[in-house]
C-alpha atoms as a PDB file:
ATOM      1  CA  UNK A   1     149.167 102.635  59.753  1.00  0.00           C
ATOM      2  CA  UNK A   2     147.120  99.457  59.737  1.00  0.00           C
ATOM      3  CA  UNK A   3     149.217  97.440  58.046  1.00  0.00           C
ATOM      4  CA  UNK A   4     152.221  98.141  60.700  1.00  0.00           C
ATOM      5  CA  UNK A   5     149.654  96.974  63.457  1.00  0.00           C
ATOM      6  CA  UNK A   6     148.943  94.201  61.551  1.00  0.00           C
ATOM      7  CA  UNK A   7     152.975  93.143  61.208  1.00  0.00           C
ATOM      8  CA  UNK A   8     153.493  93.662  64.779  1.00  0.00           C
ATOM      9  CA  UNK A   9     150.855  91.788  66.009  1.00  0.00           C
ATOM     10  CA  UNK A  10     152.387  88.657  63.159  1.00  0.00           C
ATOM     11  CA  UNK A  11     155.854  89.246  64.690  1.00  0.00           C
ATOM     12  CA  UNK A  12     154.765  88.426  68.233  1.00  0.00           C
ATOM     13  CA  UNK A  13     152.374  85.571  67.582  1.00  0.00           C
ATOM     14  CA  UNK A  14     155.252  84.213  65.892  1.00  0.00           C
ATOM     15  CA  UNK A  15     157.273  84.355  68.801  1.00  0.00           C
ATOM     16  CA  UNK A  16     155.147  83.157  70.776  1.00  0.00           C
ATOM     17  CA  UNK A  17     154.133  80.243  69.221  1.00  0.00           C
ATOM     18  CA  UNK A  18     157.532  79.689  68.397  1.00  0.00           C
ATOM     19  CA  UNK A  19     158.254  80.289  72.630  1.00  0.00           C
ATOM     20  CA  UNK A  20     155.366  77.653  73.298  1.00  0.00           C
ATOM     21  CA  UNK A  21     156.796  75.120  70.721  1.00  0.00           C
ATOM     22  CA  UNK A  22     159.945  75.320  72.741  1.00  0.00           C
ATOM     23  CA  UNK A  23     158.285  74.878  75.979  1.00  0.00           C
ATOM     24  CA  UNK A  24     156.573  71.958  74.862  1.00  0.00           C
ATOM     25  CA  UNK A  25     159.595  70.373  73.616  1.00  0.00           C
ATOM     26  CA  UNK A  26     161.688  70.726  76.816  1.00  0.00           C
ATOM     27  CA  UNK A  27     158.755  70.041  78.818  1.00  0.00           C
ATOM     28  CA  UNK A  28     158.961  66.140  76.661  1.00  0.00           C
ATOM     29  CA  UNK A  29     162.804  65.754  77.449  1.00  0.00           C
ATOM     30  CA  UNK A  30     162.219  66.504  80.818  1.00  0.00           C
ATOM     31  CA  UNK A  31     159.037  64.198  81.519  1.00  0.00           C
ATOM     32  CA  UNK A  32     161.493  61.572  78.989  1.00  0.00           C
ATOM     33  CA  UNK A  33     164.411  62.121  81.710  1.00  0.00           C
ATOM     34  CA  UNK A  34     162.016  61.149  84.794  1.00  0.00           C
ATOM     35  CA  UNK A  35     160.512  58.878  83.236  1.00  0.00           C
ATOM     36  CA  UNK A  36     163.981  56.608  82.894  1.00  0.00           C
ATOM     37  CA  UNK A  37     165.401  57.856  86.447  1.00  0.00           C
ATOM     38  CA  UNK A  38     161.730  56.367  88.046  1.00  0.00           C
ATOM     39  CA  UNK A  39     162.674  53.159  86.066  1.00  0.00           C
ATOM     40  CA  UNK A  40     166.347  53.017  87.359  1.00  0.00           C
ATOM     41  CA  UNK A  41     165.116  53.569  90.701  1.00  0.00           C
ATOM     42  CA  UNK A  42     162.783  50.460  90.093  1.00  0.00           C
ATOM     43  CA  UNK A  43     165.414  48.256  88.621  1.00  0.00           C
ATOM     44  CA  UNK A  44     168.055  49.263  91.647  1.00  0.00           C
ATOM     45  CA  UNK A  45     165.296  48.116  94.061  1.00  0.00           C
ATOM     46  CA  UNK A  46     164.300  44.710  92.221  1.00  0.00           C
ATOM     47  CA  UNK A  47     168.749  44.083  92.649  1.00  0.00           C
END
């Protein structure tokens, strides 16, 4: 009985970690979007 406890419990860390990983990595393309959009806005003021 212990051992299917302990599997569960693997199977959702996993996916969770694996849900976090893919948080983090969308949260990097979005803050790499902004980031160029700020420095559009920038160059479109300098013209």
């Amino acid at each position: 009985m212990y051992i299917l406890i302990l599997i569960g419990v693997a199977m959702l860390s996993s996916f969770l970690t694996l849900f976090l990983h893919c948080a983090v990595i969308l949260g990097k393309e979005s803050d790499k979007k902004w980031e160029e959009e700020q420095i559009s806005k920038k160059e479109e003021k300098k013209e």
